[in-house]
N, C-alpha and C. Protein backbone atom coordinates (compact mmCIF):
# COMPACT_ATOMS: atom_id res chain seq x y z
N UNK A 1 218.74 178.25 -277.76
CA UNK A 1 218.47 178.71 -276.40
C UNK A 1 219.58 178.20 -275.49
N UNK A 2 220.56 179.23 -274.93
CA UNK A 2 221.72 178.54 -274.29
C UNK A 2 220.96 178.72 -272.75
N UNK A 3 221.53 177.57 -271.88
CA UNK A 3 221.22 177.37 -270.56
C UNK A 3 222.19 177.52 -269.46
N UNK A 4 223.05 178.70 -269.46
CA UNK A 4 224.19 178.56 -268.83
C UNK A 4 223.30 178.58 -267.42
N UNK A 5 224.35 177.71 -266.77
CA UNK A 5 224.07 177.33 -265.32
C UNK A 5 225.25 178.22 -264.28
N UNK A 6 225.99 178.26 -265.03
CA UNK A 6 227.23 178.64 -264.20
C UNK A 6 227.71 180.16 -264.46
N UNK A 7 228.02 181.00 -263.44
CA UNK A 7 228.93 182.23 -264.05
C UNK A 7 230.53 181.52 -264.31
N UNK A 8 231.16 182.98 -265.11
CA UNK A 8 232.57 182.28 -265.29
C UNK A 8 233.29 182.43 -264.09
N UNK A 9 233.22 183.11 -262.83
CA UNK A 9 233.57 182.72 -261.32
C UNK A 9 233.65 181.75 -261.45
N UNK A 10 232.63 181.14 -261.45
CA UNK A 10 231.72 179.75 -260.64
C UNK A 10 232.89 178.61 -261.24
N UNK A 11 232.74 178.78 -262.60
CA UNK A 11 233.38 177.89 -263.14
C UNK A 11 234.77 177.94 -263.41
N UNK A 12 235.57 179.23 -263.07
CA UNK A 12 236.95 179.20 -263.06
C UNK A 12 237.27 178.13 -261.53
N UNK A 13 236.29 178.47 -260.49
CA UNK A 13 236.76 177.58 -259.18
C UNK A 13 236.58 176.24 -259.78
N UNK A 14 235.21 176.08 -260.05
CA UNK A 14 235.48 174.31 -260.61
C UNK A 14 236.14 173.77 -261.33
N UNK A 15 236.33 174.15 -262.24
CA UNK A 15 237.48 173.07 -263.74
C UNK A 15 238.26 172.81 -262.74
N UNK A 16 239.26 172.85 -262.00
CA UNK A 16 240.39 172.57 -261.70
C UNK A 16 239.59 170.37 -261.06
N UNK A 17 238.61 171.02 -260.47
CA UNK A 17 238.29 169.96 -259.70
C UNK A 17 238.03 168.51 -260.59
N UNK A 18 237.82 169.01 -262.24
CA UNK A 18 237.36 168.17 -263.17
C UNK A 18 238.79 167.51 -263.37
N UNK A 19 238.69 165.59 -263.18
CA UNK A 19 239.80 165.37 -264.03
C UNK A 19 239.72 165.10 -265.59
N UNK A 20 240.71 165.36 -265.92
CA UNK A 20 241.21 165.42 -267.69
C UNK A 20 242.20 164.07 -267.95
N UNK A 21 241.46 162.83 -268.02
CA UNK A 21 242.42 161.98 -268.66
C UNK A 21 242.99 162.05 -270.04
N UNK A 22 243.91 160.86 -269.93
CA UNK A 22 244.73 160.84 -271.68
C UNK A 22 243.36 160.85 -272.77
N UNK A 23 242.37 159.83 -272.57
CA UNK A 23 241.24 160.04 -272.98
C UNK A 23 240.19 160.86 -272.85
N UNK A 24 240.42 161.53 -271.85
CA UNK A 24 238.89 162.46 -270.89
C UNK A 24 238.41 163.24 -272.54
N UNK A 25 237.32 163.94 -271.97
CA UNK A 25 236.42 165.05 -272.15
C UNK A 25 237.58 165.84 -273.20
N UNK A 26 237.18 166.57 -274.31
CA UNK A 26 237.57 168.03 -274.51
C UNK A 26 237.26 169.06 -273.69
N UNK A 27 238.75 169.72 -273.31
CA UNK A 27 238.17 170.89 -272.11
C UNK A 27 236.98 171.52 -272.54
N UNK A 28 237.07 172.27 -273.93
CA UNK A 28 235.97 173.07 -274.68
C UNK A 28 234.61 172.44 -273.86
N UNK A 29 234.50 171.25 -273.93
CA UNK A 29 232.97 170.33 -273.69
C UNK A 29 232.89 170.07 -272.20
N UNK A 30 234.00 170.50 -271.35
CA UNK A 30 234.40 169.68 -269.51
C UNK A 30 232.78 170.78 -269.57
N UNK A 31 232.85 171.95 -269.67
CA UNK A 31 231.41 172.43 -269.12
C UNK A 31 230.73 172.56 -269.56
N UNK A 32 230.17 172.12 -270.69
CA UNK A 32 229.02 172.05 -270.98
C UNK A 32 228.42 170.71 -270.56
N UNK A 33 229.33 169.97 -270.23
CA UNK A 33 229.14 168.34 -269.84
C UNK A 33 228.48 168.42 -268.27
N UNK A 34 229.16 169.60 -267.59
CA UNK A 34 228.79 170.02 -266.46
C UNK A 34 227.98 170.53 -265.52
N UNK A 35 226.98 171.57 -266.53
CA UNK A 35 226.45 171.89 -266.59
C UNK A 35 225.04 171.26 -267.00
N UNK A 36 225.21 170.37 -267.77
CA UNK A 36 224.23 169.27 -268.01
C UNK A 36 223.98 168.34 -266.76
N UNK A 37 224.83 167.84 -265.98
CA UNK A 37 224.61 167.30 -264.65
C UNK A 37 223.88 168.42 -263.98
N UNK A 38 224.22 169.74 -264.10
CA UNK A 38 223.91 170.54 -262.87
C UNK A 38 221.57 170.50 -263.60
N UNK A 39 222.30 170.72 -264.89
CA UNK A 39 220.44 170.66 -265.31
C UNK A 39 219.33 169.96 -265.14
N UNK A 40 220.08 168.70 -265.02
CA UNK A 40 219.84 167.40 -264.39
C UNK A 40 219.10 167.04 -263.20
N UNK A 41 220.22 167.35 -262.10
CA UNK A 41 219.68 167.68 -260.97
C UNK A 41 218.80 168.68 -260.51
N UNK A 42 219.14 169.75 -261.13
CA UNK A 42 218.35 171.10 -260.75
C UNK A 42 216.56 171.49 -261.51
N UNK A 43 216.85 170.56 -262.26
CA UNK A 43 215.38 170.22 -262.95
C UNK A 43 214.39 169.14 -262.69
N UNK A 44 215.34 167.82 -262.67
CA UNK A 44 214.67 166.91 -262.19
C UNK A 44 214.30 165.72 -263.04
N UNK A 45 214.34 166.42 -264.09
CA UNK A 45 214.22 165.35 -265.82
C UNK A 45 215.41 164.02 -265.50
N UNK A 46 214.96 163.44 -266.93
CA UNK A 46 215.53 162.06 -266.97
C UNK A 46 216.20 162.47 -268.09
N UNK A 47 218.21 161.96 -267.66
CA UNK A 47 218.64 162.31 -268.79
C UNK A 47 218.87 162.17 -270.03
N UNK A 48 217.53 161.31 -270.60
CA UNK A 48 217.61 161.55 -271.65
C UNK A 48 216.80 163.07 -272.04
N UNK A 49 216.16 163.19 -271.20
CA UNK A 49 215.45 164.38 -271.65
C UNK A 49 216.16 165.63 -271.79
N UNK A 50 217.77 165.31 -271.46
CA UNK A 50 218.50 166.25 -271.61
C UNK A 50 218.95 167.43 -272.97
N UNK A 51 218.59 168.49 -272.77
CA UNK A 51 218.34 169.24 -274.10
C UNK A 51 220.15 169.06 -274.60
N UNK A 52 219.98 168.94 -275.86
CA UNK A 52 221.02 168.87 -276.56
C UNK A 52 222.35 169.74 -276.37
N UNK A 53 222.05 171.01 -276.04
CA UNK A 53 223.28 171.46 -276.06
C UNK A 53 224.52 171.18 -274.91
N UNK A 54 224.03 170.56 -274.03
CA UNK A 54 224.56 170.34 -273.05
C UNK A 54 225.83 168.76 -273.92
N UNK A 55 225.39 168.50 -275.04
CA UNK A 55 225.87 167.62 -275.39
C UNK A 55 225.33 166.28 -274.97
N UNK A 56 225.48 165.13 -275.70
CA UNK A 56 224.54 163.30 -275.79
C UNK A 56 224.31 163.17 -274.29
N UNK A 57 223.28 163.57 -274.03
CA UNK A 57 222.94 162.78 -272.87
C UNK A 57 223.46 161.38 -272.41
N UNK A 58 223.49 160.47 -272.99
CA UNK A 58 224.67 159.59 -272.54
C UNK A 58 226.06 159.86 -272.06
N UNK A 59 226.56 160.70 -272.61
CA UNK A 59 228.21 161.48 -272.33
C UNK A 59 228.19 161.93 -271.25
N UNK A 60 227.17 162.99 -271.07
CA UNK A 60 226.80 163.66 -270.14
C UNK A 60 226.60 162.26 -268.76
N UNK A 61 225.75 161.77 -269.10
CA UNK A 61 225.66 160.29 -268.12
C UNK A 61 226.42 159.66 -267.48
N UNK A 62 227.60 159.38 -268.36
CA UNK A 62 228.79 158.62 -268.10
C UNK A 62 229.88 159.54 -267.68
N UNK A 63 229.56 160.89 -267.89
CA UNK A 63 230.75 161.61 -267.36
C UNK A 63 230.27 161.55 -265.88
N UNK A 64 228.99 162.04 -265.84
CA UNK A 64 228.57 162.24 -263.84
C UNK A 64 229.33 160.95 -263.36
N UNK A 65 228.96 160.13 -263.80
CA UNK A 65 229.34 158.45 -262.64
C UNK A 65 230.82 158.25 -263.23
N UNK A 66 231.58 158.53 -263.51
CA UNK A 66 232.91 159.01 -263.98
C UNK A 66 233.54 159.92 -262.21
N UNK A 67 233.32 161.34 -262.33
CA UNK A 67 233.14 162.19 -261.74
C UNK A 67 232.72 161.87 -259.92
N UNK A 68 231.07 161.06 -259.85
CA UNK A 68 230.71 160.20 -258.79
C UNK A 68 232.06 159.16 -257.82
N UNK A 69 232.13 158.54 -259.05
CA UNK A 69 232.94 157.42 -258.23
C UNK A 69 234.66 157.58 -258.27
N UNK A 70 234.90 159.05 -258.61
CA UNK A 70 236.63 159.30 -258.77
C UNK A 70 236.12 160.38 -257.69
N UNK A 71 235.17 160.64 -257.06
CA UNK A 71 235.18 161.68 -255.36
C UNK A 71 235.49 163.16 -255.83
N UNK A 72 234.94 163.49 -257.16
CA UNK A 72 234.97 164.72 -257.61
C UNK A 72 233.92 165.59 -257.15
N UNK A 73 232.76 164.97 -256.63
CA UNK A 73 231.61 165.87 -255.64
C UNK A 73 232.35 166.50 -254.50
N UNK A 74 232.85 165.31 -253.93
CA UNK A 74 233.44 165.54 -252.38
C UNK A 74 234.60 165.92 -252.21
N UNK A 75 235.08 166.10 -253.17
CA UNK A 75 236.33 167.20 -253.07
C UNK A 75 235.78 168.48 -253.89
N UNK A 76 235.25 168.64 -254.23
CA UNK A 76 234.16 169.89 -254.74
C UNK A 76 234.06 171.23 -254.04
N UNK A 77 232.82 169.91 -252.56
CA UNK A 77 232.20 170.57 -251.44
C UNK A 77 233.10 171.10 -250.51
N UNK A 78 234.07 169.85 -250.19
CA UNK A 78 235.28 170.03 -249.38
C UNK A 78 235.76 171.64 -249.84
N UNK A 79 236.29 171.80 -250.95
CA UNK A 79 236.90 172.87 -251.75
C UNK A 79 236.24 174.42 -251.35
N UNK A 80 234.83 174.11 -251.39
CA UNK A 80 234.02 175.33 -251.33
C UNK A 80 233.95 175.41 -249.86
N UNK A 81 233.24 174.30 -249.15
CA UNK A 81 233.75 174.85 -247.59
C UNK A 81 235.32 175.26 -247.41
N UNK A 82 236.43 174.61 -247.40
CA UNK A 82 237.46 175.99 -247.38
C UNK A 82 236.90 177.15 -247.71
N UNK A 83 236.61 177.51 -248.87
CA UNK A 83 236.85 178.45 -249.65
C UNK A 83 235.72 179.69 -248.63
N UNK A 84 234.98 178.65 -248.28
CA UNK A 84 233.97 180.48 -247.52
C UNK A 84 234.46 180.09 -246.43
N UNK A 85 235.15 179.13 -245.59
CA UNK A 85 235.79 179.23 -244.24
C UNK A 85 236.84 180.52 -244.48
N UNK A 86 237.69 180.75 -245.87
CA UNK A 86 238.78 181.91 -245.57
C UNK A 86 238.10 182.91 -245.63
N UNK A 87 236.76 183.24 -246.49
CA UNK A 87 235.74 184.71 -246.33
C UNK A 87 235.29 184.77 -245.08
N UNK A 88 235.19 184.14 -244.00
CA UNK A 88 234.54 183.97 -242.92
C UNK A 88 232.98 183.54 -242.94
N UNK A 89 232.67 182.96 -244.08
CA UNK A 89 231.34 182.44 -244.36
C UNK A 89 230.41 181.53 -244.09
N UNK A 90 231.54 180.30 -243.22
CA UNK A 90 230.68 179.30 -242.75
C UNK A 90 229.88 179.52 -241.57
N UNK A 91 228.82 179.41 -241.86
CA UNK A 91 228.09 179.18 -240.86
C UNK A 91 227.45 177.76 -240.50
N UNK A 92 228.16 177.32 -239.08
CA UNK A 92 228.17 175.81 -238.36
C UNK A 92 226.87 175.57 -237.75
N UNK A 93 225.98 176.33 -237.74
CA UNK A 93 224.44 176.27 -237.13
C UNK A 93 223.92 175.62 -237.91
N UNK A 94 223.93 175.43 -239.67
CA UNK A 94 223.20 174.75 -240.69
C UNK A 94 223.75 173.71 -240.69
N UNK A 95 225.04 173.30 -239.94
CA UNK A 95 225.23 171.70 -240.00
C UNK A 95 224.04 170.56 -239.09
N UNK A 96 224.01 169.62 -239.90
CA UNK A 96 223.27 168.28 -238.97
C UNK A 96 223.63 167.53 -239.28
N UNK A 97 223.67 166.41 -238.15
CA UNK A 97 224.62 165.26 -238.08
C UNK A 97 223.45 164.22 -238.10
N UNK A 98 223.40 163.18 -238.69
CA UNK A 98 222.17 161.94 -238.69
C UNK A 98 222.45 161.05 -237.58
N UNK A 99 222.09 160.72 -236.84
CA UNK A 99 222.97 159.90 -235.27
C UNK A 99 222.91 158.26 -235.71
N UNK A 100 222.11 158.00 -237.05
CA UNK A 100 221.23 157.02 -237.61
C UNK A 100 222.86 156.51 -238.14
N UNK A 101 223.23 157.38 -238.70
CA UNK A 101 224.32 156.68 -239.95
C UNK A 101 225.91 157.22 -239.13
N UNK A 102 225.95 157.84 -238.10
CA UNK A 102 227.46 158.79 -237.55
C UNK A 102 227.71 156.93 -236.63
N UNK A 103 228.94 156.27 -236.93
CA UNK A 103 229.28 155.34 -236.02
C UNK A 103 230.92 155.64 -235.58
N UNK A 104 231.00 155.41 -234.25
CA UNK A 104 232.17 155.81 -233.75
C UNK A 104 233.55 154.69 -234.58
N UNK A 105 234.56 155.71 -234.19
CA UNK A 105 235.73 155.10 -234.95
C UNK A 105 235.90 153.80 -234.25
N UNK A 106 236.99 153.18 -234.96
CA UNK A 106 237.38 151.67 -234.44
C UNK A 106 238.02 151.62 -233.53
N UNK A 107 238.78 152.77 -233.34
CA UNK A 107 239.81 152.78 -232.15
C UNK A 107 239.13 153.56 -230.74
N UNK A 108 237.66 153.72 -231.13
CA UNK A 108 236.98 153.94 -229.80
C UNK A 108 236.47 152.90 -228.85
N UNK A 109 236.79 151.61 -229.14
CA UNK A 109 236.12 150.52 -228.72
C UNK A 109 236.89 150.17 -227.48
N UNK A 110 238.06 150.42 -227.72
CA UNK A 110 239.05 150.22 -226.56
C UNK A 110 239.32 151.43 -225.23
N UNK A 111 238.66 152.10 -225.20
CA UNK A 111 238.81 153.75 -224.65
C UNK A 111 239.63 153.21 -223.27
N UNK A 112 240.49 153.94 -223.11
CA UNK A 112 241.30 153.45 -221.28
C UNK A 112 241.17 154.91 -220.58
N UNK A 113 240.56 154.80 -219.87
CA UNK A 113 241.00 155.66 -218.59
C UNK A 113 241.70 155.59 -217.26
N UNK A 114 242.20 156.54 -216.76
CA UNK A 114 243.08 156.84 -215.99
C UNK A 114 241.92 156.19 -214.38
N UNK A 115 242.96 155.62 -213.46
CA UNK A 115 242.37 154.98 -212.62
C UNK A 115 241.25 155.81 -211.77
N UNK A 116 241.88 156.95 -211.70
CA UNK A 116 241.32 157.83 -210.42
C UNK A 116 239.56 158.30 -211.63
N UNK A 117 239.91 158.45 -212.40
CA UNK A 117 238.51 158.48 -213.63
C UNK A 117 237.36 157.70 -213.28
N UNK A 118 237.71 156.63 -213.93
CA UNK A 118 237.05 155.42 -213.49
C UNK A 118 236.44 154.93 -212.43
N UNK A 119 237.45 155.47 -210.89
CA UNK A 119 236.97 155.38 -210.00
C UNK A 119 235.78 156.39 -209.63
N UNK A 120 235.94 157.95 -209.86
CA UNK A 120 235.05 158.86 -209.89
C UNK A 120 233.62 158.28 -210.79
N UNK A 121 233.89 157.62 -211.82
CA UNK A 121 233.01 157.44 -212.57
C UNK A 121 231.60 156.41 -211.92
N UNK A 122 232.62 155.66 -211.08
CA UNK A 122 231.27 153.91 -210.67
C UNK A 122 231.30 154.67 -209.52
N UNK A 123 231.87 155.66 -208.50
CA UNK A 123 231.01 156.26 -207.52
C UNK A 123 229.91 156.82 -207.79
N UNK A 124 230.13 157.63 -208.80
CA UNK A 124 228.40 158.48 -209.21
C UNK A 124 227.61 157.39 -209.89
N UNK A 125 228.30 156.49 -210.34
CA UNK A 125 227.13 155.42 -210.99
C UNK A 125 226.58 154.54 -210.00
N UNK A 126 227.15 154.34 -208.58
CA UNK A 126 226.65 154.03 -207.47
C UNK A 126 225.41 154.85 -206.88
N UNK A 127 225.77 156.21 -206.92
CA UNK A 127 225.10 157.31 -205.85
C UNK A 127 224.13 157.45 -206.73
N UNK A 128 223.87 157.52 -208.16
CA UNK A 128 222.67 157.82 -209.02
C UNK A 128 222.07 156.54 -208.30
N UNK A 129 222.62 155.22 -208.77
CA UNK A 129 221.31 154.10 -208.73
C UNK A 129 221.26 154.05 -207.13
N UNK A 130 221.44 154.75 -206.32
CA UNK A 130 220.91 155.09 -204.26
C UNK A 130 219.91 155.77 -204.81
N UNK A 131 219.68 157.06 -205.51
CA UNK A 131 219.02 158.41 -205.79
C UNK A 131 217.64 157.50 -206.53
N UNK A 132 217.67 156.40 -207.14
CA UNK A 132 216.68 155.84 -207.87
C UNK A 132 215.76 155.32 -207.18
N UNK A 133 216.78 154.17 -206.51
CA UNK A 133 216.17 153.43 -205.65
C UNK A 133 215.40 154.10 -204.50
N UNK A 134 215.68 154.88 -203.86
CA UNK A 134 215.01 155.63 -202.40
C UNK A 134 213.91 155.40 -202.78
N UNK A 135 212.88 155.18 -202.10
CA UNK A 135 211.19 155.39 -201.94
C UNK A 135 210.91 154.28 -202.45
N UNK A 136 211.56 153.86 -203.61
CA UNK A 136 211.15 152.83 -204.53
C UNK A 136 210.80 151.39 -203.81
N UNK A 137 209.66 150.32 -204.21
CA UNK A 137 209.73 149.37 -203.43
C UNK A 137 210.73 148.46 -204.52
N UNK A 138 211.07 147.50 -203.63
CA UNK A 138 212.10 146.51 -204.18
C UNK A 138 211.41 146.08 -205.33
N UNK A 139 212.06 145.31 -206.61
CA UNK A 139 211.66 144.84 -207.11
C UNK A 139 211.31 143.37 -206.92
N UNK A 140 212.14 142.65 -206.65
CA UNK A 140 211.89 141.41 -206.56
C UNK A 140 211.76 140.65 -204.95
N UNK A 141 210.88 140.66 -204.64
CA UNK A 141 210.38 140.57 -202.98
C UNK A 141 210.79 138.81 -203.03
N UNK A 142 211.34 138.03 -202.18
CA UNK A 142 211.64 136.96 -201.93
C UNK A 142 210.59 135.83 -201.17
N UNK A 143 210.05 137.06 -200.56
CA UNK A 143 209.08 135.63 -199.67
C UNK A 143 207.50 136.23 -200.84
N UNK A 144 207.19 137.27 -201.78
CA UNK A 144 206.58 136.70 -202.82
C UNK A 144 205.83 135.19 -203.56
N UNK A 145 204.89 134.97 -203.39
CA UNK A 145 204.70 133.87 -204.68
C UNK A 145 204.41 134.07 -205.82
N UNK A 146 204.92 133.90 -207.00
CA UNK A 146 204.73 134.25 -208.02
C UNK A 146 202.93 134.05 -208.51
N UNK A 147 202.44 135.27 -209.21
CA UNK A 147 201.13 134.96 -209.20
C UNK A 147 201.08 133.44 -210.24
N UNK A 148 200.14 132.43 -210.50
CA UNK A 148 199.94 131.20 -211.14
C UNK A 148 198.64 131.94 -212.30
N UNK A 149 199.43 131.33 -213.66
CA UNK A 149 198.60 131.92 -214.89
C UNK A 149 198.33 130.53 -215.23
N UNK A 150 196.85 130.95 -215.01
CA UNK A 150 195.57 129.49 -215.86
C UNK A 150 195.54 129.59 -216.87
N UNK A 151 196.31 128.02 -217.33
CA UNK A 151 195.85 128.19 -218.46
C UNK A 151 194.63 127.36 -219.70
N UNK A 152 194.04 128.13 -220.15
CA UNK A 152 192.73 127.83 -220.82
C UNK A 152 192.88 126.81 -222.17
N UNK A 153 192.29 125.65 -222.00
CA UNK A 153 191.94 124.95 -223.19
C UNK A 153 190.93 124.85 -223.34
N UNK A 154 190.49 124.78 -224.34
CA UNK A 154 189.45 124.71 -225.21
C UNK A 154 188.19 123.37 -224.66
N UNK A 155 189.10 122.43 -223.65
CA UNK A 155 187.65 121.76 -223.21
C UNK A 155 187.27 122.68 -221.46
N UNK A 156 188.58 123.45 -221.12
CA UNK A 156 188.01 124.38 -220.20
C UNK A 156 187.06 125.28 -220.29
N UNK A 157 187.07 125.84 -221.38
CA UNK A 157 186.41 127.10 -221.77
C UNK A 157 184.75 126.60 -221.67
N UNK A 158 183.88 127.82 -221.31
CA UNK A 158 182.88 127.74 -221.09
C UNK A 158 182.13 127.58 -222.58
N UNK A 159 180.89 126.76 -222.37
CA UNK A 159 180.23 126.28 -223.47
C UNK A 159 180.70 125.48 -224.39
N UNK A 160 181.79 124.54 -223.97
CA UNK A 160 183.09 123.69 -225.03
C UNK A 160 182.49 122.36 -224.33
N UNK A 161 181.01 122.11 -223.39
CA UNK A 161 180.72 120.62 -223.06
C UNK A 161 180.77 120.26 -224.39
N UNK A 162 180.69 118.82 -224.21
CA UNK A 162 180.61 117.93 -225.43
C UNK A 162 179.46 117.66 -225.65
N UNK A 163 178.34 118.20 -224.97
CA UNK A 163 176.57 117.71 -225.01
C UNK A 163 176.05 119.63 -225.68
N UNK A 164 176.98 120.26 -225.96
CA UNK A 164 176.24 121.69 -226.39
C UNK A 164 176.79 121.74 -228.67
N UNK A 165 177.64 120.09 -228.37
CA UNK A 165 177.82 120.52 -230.35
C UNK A 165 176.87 119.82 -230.49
């Protein structure tokens, strides 16, 4: 029972992306090795449960994290977004950005602006906090006494005489 995952399109774009060391993979096996990751994922099994033809589930194993950590996914994806950016295919509406994990570059920490900027900038940051304040009562009133919090111990507390144990 063969499980092809891939058309030969599919997979003329990818091989290139596969590297071939002095040792690597036999090309013959680069996709069936490949395809076993894709079964992997797309099924959900544990790879040992990987059906044989895909070749030793271990191979198969060690090729993904091979593949993983030499950035062969992400030059993959990279690859294919070109590739439907020149069909006119991307569509930028299905992007989302996580705000959780996006942190600004290093060289944003220093940002300089131009004087007259800056100055525009703490005027409106003036005129907003006028716009806040109006109506508002002050916060911190001066001739105020701070209210006094009692505080309760246990021979204060009601029913804590020493004639009720």
């Amino acid at each position: 029972m063969t499980r092809v995952q891939l058309t030969d399109g599919e997979w003329e774009f990818i091989e290139p992306y596969l590297p071939i060391g002095e040792y690597g993979p036999y090309p013959e096996r680069l996709r069936g090795q490949f395809e076993g990751v894709i079964w992997r994922f797309k099924t959900g099994g544990q790879w040992r449960e990987m059906p044989q033809e895909f070749g030793a589930w271990s191979t198969v194993h060690n090729r993904f994290r091979q593949w993983r950590d030499e950035g062969v996914f992400g030059a993959l994806l990279e690859g294919l977004i070109a590739e439907a950016a020149k069909r006119g295919e991307v569509d930028l509406s299905l992007v989302s950005i996580d705000s959780t994990t996006v942190r600004a570059h290093h060289d944003a920490a220093g940002m300089h602006l131009d004087q007259d900027v800056l100055t525009a900038l703490e005027k409106a940051a003036a005129e907003e906090g006028k716009a806040r304040s109006k109506g508002a009562a002050p916060k911190n009133e001066t001739d105020r006494k701070p209210k006094q919090i009692r505080s309760v111990r246990s021979d204060d507390a009601p029913g804590a005489d020493a004639d009720s144990v």
